[in-house]
C-alpha atoms as a PDB file:
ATOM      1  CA  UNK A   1       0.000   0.000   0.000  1.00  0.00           C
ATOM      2  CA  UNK A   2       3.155   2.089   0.759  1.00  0.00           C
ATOM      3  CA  UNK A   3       4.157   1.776  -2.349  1.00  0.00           C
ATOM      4  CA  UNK A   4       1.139   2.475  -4.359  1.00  0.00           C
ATOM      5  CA  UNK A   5       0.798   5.632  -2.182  1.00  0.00           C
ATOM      6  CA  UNK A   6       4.126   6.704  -3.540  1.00  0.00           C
ATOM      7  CA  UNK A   7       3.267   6.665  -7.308  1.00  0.00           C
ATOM      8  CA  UNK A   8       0.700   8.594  -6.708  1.00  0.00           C
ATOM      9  CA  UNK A   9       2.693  11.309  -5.439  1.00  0.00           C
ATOM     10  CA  UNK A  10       1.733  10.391  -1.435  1.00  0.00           C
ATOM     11  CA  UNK A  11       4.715   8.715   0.019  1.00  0.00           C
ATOM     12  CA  UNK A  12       4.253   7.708   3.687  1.00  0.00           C
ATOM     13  CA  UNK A  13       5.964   5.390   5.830  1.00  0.00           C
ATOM     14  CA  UNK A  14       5.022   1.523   6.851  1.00  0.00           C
ATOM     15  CA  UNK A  15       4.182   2.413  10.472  1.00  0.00           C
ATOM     16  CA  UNK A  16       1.823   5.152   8.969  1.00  0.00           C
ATOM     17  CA  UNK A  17       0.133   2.808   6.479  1.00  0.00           C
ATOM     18  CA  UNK A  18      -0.108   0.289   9.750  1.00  0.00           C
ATOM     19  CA  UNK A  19      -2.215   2.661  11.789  1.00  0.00           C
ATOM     20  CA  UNK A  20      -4.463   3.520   8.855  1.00  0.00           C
ATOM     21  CA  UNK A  21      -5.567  -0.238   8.881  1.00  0.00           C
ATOM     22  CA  UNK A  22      -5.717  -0.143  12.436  1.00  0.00           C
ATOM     23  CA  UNK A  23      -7.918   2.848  12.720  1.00  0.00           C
ATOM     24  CA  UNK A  24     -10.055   1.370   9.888  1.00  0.00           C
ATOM     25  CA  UNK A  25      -9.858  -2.030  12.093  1.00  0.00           C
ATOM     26  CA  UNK A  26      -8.139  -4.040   9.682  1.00  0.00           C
ATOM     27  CA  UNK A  27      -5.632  -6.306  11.635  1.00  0.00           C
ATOM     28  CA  UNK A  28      -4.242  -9.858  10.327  1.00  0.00           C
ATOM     29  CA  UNK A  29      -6.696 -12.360  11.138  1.00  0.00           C
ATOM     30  CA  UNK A  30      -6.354 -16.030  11.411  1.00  0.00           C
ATOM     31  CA  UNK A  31      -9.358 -18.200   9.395  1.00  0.00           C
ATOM     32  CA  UNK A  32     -11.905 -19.448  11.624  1.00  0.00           C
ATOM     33  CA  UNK A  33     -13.820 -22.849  11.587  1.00  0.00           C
ATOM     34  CA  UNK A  34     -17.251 -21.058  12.269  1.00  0.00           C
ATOM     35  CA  UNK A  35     -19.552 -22.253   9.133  1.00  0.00           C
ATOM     36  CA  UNK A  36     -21.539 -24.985   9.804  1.00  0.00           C
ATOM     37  CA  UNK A  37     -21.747 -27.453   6.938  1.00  0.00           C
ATOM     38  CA  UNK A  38     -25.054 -28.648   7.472  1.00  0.00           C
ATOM     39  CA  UNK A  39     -27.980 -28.663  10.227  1.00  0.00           C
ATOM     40  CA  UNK A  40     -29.531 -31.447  12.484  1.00  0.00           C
ATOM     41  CA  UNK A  41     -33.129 -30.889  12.008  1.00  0.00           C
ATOM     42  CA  UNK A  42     -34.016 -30.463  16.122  1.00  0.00           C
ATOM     43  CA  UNK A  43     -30.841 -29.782  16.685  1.00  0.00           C
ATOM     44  CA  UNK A  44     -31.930 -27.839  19.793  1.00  0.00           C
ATOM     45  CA  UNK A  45     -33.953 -30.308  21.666  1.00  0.00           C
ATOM     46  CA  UNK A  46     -30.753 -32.781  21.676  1.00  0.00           C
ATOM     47  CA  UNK A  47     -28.726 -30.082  23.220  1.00  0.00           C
ATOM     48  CA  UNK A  48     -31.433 -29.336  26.026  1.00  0.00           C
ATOM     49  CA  UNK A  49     -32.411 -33.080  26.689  1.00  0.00           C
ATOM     50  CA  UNK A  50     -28.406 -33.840  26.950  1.00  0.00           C
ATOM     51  CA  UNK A  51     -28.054 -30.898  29.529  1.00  0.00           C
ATOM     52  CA  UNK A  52     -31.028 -32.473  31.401  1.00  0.00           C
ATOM     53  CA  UNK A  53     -29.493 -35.664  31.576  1.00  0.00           C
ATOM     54  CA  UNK A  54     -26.080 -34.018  32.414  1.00  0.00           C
ATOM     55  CA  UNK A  55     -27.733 -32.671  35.391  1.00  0.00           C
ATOM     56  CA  UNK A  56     -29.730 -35.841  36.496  1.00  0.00           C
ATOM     57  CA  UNK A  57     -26.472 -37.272  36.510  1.00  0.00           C
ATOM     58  CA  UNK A  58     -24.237 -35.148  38.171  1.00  0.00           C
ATOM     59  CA  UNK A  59     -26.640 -34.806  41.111  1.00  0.00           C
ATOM     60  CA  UNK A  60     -26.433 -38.543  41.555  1.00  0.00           C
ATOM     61  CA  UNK A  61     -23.991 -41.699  42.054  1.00  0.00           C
ATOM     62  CA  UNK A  62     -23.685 -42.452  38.525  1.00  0.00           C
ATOM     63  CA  UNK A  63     -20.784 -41.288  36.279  1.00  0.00           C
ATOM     64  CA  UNK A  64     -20.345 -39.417  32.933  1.00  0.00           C
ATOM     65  CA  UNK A  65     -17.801 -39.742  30.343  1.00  0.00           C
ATOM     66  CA  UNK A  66     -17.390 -37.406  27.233  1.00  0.00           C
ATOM     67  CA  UNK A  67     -16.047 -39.215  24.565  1.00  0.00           C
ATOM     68  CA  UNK A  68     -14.082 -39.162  21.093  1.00  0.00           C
ATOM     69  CA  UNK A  69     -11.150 -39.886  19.414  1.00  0.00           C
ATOM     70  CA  UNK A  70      -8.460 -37.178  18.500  1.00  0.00           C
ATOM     71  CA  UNK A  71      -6.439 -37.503  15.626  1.00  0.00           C
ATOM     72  CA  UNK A  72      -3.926 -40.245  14.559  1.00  0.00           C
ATOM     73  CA  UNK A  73      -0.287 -39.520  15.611  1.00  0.00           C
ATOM     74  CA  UNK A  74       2.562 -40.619  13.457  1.00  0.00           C
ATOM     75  CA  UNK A  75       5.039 -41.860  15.205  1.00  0.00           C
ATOM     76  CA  UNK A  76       8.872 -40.618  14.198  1.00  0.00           C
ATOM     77  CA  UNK A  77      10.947 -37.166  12.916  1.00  0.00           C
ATOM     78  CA  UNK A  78       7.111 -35.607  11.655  1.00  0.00           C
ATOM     79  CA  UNK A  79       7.044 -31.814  11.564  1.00  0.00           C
ATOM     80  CA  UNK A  80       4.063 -30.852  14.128  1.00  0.00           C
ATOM     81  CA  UNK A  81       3.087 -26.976  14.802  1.00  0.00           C
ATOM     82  CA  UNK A  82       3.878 -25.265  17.583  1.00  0.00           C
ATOM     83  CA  UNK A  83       6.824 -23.757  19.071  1.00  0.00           C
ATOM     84  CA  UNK A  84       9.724 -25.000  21.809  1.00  0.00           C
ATOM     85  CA  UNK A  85      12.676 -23.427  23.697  1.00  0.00           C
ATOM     86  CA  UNK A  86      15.767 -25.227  22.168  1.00  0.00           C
ATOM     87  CA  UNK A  87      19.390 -24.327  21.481  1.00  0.00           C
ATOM     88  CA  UNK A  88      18.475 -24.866  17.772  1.00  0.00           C
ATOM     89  CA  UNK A  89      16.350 -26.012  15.137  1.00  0.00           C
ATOM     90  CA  UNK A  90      15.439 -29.573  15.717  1.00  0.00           C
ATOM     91  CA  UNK A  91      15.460 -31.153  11.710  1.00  0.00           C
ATOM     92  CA  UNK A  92      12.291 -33.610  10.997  1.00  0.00           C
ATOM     93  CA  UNK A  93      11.423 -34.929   7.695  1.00  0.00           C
ATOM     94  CA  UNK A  94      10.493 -32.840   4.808  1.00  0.00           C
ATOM     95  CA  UNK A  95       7.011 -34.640   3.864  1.00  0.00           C
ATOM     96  CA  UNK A  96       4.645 -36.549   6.308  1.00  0.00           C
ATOM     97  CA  UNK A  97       4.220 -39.548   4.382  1.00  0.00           C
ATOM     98  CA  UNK A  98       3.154 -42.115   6.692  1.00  0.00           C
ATOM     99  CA  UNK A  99       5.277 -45.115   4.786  1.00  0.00           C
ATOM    100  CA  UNK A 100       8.442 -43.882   7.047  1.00  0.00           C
ATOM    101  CA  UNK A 101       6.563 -44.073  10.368  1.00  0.00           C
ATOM    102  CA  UNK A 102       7.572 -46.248  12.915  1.00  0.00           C
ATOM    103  CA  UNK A 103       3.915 -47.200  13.912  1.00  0.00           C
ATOM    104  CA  UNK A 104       0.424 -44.492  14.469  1.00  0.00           C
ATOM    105  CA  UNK A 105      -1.497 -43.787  17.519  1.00  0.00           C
ATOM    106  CA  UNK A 106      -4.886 -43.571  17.485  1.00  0.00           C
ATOM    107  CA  UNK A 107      -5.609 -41.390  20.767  1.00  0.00           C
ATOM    108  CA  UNK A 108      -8.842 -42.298  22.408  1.00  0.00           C
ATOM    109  CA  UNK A 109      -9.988 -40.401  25.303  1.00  0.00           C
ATOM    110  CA  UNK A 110     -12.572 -40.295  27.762  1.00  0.00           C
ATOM    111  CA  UNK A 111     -13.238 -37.336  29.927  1.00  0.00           C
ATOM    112  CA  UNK A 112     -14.911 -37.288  33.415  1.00  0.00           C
ATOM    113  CA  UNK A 113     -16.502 -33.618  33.768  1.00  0.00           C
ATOM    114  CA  UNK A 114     -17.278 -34.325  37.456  1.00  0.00           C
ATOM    115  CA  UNK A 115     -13.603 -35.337  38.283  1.00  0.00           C
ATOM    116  CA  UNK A 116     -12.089 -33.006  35.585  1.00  0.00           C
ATOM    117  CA  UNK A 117      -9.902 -36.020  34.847  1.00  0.00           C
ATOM    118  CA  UNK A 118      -9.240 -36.990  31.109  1.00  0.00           C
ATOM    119  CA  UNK A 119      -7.942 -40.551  30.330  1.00  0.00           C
ATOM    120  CA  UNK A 120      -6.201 -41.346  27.108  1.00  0.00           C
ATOM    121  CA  UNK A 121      -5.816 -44.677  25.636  1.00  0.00           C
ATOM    122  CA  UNK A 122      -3.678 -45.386  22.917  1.00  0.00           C
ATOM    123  CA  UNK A 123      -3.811 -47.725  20.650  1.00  0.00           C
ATOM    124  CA  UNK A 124      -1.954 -48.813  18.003  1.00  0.00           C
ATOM    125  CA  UNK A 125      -3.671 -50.422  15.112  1.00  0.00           C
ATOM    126  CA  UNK A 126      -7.355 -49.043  14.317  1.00  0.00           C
ATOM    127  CA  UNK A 127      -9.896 -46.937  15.662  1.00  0.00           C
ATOM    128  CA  UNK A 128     -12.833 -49.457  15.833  1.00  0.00           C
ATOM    129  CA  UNK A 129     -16.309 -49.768  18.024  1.00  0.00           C
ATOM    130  CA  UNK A 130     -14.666 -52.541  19.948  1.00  0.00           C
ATOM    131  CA  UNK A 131     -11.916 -50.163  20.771  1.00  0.00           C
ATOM    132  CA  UNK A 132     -14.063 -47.029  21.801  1.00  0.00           C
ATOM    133  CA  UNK A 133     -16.390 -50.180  24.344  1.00  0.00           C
ATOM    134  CA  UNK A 134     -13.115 -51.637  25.757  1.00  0.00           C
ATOM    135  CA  UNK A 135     -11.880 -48.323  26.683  1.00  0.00           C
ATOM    136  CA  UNK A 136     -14.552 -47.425  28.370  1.00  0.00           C
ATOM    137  CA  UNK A 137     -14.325 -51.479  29.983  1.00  0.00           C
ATOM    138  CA  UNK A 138     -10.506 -50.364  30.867  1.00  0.00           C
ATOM    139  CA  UNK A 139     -11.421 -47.114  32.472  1.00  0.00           C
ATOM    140  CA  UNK A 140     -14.272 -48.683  34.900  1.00  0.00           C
ATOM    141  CA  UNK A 141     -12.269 -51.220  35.753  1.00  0.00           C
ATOM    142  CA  UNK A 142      -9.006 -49.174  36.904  1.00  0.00           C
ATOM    143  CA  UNK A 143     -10.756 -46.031  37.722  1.00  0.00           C
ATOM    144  CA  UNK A 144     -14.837 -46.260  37.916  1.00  0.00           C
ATOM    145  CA  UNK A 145     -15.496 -48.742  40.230  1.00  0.00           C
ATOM    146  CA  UNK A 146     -13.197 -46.847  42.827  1.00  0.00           C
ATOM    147  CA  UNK A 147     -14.824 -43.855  42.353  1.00  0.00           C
ATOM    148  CA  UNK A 148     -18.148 -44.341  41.560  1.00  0.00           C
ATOM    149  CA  UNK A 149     -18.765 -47.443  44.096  1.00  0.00           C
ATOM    150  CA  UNK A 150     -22.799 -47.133  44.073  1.00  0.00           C
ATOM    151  CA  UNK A 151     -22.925 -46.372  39.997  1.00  0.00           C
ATOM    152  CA  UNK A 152     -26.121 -47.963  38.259  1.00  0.00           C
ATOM    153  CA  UNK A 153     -25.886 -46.108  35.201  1.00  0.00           C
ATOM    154  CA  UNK A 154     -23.475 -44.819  33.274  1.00  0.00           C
ATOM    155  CA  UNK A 155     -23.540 -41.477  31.066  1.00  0.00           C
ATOM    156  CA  UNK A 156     -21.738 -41.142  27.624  1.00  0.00           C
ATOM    157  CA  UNK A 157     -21.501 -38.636  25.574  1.00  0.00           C
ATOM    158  CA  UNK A 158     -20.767 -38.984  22.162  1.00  0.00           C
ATOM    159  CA  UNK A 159     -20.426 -37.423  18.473  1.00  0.00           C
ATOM    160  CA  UNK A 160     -22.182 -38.425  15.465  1.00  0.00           C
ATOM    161  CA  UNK A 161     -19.546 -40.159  13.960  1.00  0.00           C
ATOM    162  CA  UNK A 162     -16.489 -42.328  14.294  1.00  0.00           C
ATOM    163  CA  UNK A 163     -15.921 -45.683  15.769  1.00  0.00           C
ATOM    164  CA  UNK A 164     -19.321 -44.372  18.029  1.00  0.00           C
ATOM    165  CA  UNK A 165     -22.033 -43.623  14.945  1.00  0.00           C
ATOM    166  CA  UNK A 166     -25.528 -43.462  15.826  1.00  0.00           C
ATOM    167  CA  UNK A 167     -26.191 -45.556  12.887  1.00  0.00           C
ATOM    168  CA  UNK A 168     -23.205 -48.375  13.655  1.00  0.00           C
ATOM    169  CA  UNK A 169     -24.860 -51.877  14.814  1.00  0.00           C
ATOM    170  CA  UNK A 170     -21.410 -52.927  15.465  1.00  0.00           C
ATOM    171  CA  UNK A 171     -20.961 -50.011  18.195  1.00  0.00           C
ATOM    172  CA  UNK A 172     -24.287 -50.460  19.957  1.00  0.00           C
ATOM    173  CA  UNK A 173     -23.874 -54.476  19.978  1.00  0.00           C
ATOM    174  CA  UNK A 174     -20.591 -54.049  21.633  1.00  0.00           C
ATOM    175  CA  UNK A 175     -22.152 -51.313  23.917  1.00  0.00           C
ATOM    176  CA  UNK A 176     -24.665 -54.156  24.685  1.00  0.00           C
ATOM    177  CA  UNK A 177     -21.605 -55.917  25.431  1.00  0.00           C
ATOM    178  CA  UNK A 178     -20.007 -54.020  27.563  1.00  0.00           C
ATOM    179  CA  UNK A 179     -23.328 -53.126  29.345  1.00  0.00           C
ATOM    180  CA  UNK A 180     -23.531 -57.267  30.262  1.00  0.00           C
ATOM    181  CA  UNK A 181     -19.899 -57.501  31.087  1.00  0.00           C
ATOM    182  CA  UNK A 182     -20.128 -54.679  33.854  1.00  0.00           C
ATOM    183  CA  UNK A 183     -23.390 -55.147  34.869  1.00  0.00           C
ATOM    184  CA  UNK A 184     -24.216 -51.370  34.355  1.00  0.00           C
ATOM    185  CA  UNK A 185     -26.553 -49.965  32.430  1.00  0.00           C
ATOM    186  CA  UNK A 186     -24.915 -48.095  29.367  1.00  0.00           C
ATOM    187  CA  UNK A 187     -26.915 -44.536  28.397  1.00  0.00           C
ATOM    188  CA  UNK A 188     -25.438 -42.992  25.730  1.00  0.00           C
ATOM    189  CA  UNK A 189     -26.775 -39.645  24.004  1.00  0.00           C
ATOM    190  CA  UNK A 190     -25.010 -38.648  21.144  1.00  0.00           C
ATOM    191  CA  UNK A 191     -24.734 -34.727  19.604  1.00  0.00           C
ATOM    192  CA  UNK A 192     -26.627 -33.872  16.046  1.00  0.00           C
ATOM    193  CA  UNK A 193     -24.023 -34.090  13.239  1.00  0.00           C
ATOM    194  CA  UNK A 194     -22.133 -30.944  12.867  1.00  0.00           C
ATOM    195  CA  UNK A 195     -22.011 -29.893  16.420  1.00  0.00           C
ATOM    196  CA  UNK A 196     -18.854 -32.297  17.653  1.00  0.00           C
ATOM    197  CA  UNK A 197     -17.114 -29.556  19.178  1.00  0.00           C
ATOM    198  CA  UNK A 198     -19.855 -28.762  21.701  1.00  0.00           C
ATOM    199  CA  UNK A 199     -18.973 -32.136  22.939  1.00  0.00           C
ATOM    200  CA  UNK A 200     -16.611 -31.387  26.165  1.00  0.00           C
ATOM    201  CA  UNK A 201     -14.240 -33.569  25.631  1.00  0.00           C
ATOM    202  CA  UNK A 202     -13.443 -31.505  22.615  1.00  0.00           C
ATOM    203  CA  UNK A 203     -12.555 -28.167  24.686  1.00  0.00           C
ATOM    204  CA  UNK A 204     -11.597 -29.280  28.156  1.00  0.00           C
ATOM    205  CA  UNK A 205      -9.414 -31.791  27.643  1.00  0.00           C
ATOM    206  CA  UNK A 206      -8.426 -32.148  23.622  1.00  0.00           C
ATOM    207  CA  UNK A 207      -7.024 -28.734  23.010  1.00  0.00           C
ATOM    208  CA  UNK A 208      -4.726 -29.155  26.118  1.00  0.00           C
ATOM    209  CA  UNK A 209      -3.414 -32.231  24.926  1.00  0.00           C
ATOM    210  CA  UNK A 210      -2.115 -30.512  21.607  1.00  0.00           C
ATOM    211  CA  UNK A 211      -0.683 -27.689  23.673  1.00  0.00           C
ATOM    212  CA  UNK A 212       1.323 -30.172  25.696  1.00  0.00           C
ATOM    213  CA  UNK A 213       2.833 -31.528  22.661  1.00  0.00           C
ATOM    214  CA  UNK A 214       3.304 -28.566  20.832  1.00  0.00           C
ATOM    215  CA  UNK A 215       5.918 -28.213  18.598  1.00  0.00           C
ATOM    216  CA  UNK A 216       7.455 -31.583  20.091  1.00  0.00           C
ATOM    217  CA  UNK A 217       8.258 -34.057  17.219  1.00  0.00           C
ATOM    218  CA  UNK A 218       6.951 -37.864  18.630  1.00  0.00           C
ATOM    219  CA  UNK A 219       9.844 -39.707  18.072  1.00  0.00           C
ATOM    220  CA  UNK A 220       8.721 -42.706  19.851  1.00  0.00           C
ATOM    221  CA  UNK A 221       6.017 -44.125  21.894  1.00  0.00           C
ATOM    222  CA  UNK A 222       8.148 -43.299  25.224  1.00  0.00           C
ATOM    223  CA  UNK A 223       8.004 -39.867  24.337  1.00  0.00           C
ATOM    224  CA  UNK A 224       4.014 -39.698  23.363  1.00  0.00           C
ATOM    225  CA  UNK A 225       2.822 -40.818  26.599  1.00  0.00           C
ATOM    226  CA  UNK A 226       5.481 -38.507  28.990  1.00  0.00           C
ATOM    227  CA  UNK A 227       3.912 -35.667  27.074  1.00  0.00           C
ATOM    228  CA  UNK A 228       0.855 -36.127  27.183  1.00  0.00           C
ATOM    229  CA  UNK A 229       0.881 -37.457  30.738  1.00  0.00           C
ATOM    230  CA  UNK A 230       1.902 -33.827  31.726  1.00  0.00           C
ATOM    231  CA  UNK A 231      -0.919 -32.339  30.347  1.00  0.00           C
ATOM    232  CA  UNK A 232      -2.282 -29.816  33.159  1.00  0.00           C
ATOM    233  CA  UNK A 233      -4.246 -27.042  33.063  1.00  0.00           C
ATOM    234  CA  UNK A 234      -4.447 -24.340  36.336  1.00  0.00           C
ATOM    235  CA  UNK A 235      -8.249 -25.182  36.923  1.00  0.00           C
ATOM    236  CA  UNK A 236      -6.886 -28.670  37.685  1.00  0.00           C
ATOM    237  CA  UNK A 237      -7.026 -31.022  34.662  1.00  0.00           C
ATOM    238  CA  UNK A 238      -5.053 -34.203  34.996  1.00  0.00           C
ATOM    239  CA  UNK A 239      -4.424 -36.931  32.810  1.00  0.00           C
ATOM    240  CA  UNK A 240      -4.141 -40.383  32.772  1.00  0.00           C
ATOM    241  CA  UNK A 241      -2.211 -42.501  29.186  1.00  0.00           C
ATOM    242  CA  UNK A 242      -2.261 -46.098  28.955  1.00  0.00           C
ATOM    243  CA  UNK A 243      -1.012 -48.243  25.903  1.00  0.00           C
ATOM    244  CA  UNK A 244      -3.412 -50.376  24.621  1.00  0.00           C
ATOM    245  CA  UNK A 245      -1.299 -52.679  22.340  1.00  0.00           C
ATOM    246  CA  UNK A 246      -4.454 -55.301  21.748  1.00  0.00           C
ATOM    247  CA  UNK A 247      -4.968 -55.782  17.425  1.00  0.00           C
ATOM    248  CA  UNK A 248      -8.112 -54.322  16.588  1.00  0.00           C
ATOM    249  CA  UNK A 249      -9.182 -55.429  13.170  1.00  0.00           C
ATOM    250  CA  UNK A 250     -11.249 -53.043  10.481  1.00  0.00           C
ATOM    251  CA  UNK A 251     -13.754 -54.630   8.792  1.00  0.00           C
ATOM    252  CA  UNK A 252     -15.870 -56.516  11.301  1.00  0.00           C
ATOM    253  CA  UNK A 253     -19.695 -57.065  10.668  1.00  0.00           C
ATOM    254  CA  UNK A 254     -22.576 -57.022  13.507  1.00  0.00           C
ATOM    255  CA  UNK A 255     -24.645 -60.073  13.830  1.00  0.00           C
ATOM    256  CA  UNK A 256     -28.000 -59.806  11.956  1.00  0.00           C
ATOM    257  CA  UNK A 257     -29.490 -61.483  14.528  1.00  0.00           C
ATOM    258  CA  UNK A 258     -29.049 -58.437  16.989  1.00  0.00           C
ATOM    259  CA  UNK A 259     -30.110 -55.837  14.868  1.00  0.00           C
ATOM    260  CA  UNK A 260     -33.385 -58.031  14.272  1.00  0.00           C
ATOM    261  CA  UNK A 261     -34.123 -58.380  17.666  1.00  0.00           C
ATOM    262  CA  UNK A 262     -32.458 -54.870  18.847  1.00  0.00           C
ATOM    263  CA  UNK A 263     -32.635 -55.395  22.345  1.00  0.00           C
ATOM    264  CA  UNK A 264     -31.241 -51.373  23.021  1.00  0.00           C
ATOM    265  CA  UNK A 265     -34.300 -49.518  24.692  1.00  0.00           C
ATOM    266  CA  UNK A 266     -34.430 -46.242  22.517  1.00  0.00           C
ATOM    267  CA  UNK A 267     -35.931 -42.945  24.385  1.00  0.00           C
ATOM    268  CA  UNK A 268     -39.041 -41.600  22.829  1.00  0.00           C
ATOM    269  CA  UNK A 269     -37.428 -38.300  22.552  1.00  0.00           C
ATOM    270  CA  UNK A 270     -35.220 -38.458  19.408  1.00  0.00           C
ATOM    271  CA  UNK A 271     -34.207 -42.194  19.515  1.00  0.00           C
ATOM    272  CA  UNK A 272     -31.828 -42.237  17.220  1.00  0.00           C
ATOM    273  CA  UNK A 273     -29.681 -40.248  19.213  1.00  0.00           C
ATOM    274  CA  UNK A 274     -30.930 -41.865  22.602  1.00  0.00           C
ATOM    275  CA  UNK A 275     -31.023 -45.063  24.207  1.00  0.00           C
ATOM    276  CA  UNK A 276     -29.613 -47.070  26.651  1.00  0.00           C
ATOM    277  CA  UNK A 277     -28.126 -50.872  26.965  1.00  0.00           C
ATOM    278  CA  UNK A 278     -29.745 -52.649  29.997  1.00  0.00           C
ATOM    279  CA  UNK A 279     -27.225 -55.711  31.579  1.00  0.00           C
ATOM    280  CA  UNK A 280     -28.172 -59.029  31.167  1.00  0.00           C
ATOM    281  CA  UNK A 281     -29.989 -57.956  27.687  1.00  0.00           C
ATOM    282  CA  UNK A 282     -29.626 -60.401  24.439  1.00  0.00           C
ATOM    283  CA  UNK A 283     -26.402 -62.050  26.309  1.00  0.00           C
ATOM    284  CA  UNK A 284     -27.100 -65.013  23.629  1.00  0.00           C
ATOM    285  CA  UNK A 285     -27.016 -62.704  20.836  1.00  0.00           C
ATOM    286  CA  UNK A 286     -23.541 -60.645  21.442  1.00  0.00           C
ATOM    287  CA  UNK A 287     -20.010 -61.821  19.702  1.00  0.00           C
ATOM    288  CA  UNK A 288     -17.786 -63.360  21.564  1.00  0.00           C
END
């Protein structure tokens, strides 16, 4: 602009031409993930009858758990944003072909809103249903017994999408699963497509995960989970990484006879978003 200005017989300085576009309010701005791409039709009610159930549960014994999965990490000298104090530059490779990797993590993670805890389970073949449903298995059994002693119910809280799709049989027959396993009844209620973010796991626990790795090439597994084990936050987020080296195979069907009989109790409020796995439930019926 300085320099048009000067052809035209109007020569001014940088700094000047930098408080013109601040007085006129134009700064450099960053682009922001604010259009929607599409809307739920009763979008609204979802996000009232989740807030109900978030406060039936919270004012009882049973727990909640926000979950989702965050975004494969290669593992090896991978470029990743973010900056670090270091003497120097620290070289990684010039392209992030995943060929060169010396394995992936697929970072699952379950958040506890009432103990403003997040757990982290990595694992290190596929993101599947039977992954998302043994997490959750791992996580009562180290953690949600102990704290939640007199639990009946349990509360998740899921996306749209992903190894926990409303419309996967696979996930809700392994939910059904897991509900006969624990003996706990299994209530999930999932957000309308194209509001994932509003899930909590996605700003309380998520974002501080990134910033804990920032700019911190995974070399290595060892490195991964130090990282992200020191994920804090001053309003007193912890977390919790385990490994999770069990083969999870892609490609799995559900059994027809499950989704025939459909043993899930569905609310009458938008019940394809809402329902709940009861223990003891089509026992005959789940995959070994």
């Amino acid at each position: 602009i300085a320099d048009r200005l000067a052809e035209t017989s109007t020569p001014v300085s940088v700094n000047i031409v930098t408080q013109l576009l601040d007085d006129a309010d134009f700064h450099r701005r960053k682009l922001r993930k604010t259009l929607a791409m599409g809307n739920a039709p009763r979008r609204n009610d979802q996000f009232e009858h989740i807030a109900e159930l978030l406060d039936e549960y919270q004012n009882s014994a049973n727990p909640v758990l926000s979950m989702d999965t965050k975004k494969k990490e290669p593992l090896g000298p991978y470029f990743r944003p973010g900056l670090l104090f270091a003497p120097e530059d620290v070289p990684v490779y010039d392209h992030d072909f995943l060929h060169a990797a010396e394995g992936v993590l697929y970072p699952h993670g379950l958040y506890d809103p009432q103990r403003n805890v997040g757990h982290l389970y990595l694992g290190l073949s596929h993101d599947t249903s039977q992954f998302a449903c043994d997490n959750v298995y791992r996580w009562w059994m180290r953690f949600g017994r102990w704290y939640y002693p007199d639990a009946t119910s349990l509360l998740l809280l899921c996306d749209c999408g992903g190894s926990n799709d409303y419309r996967r049989y696979l996930f809700k027959q392994y939910l059904q699963k897991l509900a006969n396993r624990l003996e706990l009844e299994m209530r999930v209620a999932h957000y309308p497509p194209y509001t994932s973010k509003y899930n909590p796991i996605e700003h309380r626990l998520f974002p501080h995960v990134t910033r804990a790795c920032a700019g911190v090439s995974l070399t290595d597994l060892e490195t991964a989970v130090q990282l992200m084990r020191k994920t804090r936050t001053r309003t007193g987020l912890r977390v919790t990484v385990e490994v999770v080296k069990k083969y999870y195979a892609t490609g799995q069907k559900y059994s027809p006879e499950f989704r025939a009989a459909m043993p899930l109790e569905f609310d009458e409020e938008l019940p394809a978003w809402n329902y709940r796995a009861i223990p003891g439930a089509a026992s005959d019926l789940i995959l070994n």
